[in-house]
N, C-alpha and C. Protein backbone atom coordinates (compact mmCIF):
# COMPACT_ATOMS: atom_id res chain seq x y z
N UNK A 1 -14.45 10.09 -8.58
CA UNK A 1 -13.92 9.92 -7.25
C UNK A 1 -12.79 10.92 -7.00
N UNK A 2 -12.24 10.86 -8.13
CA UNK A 2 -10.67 12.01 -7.98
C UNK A 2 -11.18 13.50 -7.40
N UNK A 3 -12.31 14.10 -7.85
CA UNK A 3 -12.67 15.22 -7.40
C UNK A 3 -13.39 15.61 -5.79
N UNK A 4 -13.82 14.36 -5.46
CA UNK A 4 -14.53 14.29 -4.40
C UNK A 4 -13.38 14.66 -3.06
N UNK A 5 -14.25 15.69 -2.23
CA UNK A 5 -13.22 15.90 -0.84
C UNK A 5 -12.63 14.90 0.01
N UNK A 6 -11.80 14.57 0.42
CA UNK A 6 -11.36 13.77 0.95
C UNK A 6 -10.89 14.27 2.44
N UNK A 7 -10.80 12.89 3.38
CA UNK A 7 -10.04 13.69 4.44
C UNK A 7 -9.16 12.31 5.22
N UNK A 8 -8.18 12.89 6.45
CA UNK A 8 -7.38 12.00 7.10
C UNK A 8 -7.54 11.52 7.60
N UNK A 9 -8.16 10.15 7.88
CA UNK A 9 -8.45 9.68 9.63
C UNK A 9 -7.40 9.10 10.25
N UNK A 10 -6.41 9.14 9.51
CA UNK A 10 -5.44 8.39 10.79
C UNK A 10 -3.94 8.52 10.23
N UNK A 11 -3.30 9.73 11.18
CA UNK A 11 -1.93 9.96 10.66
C UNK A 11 -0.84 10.39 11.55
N UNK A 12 0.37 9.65 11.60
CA UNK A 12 1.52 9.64 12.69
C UNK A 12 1.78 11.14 12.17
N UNK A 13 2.04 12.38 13.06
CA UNK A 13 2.63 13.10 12.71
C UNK A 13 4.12 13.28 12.23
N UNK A 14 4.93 12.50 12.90
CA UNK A 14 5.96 11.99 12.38
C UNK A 14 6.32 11.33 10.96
N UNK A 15 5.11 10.41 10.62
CA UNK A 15 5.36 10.26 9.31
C UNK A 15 4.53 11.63 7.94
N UNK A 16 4.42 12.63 8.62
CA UNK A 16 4.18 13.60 7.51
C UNK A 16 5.51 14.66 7.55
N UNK A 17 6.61 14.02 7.67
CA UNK A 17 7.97 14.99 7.43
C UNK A 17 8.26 14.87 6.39
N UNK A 18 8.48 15.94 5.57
CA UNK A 18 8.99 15.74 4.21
C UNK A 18 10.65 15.87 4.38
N UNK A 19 11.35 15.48 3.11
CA UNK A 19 12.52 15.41 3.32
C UNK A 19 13.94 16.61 3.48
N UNK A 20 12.86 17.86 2.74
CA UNK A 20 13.42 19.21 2.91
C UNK A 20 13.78 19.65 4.22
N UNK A 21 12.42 19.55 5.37
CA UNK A 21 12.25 19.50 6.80
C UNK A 21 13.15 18.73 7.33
N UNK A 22 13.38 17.67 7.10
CA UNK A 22 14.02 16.48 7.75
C UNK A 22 15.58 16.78 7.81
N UNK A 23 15.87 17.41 6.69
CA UNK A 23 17.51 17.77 6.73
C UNK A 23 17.81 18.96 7.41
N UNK A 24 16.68 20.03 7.07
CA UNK A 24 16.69 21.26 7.94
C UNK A 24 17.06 21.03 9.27
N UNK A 25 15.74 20.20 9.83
CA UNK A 25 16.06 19.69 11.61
C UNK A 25 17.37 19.15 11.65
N UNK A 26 17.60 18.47 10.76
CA UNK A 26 18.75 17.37 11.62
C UNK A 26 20.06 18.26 11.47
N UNK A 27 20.21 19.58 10.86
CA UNK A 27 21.23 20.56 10.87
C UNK A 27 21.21 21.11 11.82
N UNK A 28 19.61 21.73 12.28
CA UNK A 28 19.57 22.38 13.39
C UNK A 28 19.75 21.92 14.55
N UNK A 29 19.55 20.74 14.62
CA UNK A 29 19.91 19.47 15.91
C UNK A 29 21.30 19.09 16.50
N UNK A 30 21.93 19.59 14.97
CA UNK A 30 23.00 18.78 14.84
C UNK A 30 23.70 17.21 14.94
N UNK A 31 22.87 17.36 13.63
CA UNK A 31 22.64 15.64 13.28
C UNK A 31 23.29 15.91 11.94
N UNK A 32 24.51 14.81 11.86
CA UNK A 32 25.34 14.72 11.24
C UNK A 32 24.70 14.22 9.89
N UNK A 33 24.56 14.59 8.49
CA UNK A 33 24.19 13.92 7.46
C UNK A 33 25.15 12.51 7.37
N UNK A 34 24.11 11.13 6.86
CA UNK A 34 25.31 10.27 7.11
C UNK A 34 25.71 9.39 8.29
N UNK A 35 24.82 9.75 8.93
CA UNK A 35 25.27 9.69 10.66
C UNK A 35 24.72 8.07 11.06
N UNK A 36 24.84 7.48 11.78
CA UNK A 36 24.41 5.51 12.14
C UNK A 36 22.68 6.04 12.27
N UNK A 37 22.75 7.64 13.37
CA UNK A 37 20.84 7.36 12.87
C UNK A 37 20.13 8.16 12.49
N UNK A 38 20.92 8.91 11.25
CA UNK A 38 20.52 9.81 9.73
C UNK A 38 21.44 9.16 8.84
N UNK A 39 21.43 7.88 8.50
CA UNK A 39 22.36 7.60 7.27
C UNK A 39 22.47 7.95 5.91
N UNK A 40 21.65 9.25 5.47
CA UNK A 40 21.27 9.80 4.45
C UNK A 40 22.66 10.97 4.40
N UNK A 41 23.37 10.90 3.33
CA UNK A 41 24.07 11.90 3.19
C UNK A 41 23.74 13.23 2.27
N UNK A 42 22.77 13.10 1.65
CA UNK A 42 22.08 13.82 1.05
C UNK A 42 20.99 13.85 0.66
N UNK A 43 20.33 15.08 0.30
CA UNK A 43 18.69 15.36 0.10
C UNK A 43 18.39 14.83 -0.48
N UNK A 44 19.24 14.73 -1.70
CA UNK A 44 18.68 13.62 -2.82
C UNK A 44 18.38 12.17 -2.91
N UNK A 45 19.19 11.77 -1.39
CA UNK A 45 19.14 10.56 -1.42
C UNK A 45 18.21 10.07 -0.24
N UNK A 46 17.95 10.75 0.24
CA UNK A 46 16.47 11.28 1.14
C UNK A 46 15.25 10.82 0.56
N UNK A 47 15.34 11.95 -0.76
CA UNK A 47 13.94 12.24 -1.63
C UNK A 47 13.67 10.62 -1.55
N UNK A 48 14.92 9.70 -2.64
CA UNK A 48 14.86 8.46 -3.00
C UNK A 48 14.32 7.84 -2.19
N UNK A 49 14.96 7.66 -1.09
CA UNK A 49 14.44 6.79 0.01
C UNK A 49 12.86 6.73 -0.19
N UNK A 50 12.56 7.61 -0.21
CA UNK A 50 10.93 8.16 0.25
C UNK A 50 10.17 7.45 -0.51
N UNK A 51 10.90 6.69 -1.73
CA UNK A 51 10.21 5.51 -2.87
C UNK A 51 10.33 4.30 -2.36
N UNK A 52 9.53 3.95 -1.40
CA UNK A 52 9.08 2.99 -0.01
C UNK A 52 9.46 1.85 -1.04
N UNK A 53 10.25 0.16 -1.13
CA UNK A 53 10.21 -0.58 -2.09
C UNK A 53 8.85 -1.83 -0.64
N UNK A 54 9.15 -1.62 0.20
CA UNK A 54 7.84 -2.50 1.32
C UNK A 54 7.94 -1.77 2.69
N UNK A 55 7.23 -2.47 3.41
CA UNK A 55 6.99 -1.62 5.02
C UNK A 55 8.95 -1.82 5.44
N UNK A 56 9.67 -2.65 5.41
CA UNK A 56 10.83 -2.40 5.94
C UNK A 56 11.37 -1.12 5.71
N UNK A 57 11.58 -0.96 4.20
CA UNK A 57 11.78 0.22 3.68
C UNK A 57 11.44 1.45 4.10
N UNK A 58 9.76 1.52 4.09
CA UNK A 58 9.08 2.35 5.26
C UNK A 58 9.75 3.22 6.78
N UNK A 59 9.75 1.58 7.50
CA UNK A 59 10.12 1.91 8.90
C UNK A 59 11.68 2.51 8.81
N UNK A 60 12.53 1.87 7.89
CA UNK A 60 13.95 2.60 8.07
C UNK A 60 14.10 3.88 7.86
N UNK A 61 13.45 4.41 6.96
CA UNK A 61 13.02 6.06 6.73
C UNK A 61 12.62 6.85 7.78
N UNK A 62 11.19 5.95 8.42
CA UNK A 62 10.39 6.54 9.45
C UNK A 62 11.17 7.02 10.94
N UNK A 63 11.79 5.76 11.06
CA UNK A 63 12.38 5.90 12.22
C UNK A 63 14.02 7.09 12.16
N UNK A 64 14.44 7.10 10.97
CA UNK A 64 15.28 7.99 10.60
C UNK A 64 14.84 9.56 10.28
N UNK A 65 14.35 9.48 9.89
CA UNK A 65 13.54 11.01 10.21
C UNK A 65 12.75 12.03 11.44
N UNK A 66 12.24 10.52 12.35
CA UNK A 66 11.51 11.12 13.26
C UNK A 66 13.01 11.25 14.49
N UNK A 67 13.84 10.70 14.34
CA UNK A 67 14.96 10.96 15.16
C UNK A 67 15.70 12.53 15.51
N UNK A 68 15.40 13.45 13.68
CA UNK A 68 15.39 14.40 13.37
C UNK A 68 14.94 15.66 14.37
N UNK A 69 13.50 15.03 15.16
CA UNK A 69 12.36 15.42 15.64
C UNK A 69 12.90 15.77 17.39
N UNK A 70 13.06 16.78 17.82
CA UNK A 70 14.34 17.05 19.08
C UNK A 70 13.81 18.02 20.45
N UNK A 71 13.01 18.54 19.35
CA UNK A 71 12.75 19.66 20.33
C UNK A 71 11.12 20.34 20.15
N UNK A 72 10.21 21.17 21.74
CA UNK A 72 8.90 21.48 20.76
C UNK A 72 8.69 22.91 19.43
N UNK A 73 10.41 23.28 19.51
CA UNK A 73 10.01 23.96 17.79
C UNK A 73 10.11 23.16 16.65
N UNK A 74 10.50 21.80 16.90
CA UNK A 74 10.77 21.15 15.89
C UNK A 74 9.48 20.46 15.87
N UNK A 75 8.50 20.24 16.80
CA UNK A 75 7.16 19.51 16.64
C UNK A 75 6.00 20.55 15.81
N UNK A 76 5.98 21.81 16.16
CA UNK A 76 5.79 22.66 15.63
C UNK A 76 5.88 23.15 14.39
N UNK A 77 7.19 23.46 14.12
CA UNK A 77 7.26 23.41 12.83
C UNK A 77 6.65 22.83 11.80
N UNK A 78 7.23 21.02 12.32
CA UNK A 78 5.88 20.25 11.37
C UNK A 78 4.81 19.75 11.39
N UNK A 79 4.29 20.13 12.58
CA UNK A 79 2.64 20.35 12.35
C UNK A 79 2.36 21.79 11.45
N UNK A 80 2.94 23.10 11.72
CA UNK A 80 2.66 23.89 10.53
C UNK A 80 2.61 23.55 9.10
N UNK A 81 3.94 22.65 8.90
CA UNK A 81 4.04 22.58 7.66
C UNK A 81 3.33 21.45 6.70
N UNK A 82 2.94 21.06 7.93
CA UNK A 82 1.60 19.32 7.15
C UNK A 82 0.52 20.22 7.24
N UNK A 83 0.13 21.03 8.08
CA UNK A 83 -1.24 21.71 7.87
C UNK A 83 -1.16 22.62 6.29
N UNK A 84 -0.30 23.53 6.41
CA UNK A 84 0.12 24.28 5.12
C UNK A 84 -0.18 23.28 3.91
N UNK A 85 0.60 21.83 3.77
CA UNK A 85 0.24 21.10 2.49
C UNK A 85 -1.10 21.06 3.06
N UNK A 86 -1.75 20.56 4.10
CA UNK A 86 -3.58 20.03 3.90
C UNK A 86 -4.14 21.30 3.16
N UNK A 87 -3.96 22.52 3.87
CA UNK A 87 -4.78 23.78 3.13
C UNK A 87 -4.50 23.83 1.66
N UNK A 88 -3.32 23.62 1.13
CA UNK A 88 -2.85 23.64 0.05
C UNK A 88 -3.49 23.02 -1.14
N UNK A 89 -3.80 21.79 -0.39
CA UNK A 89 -4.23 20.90 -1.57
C UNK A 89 -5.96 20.47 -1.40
């Protein structure tokens, strides 16, 4: 099964931000690391987050990241960069 092609049928673009992206935007936005709605003060503690413990966990991430999301170079961007991982892998 592991080798077999696989594909997406159903995906929030918003939830394919990785956390590298996510800090990028919210600099370029000027979104304060830390902030009531980026409470992440660092990448590292970003990455962590991203180790979902249930859906609450989930949505507090989700909704904190896609906040990130401001402008259409910023929609852009990460549709490039989720396509880039699909080709990738």
């Amino acid at each position: 099964v592991a080798g077999i092609p696989k594909t997406v049928l159903h995906v929030h673009l918003e939830g394919t931000l990785e956390p590298e992206l996510a800090f990028a935007l919210a600099e370029r936005n000027g979104i304060e690391p830390g902030s009531q709605g980026f409470p992440y003060e660092t990448l590292e503690q970003l990455r962590a987050a991203y180790r979902f413990a249930d859906l609450g966990a989930f949505l507090d991430v989700y909704y904190a990241v896609a906040g990130v999301l401001r402008t259409e170079d910023d929609f852009c961007e990460l549709a490039r960069a989720y396509a880039q991982r699909l080709r990738d892998n």
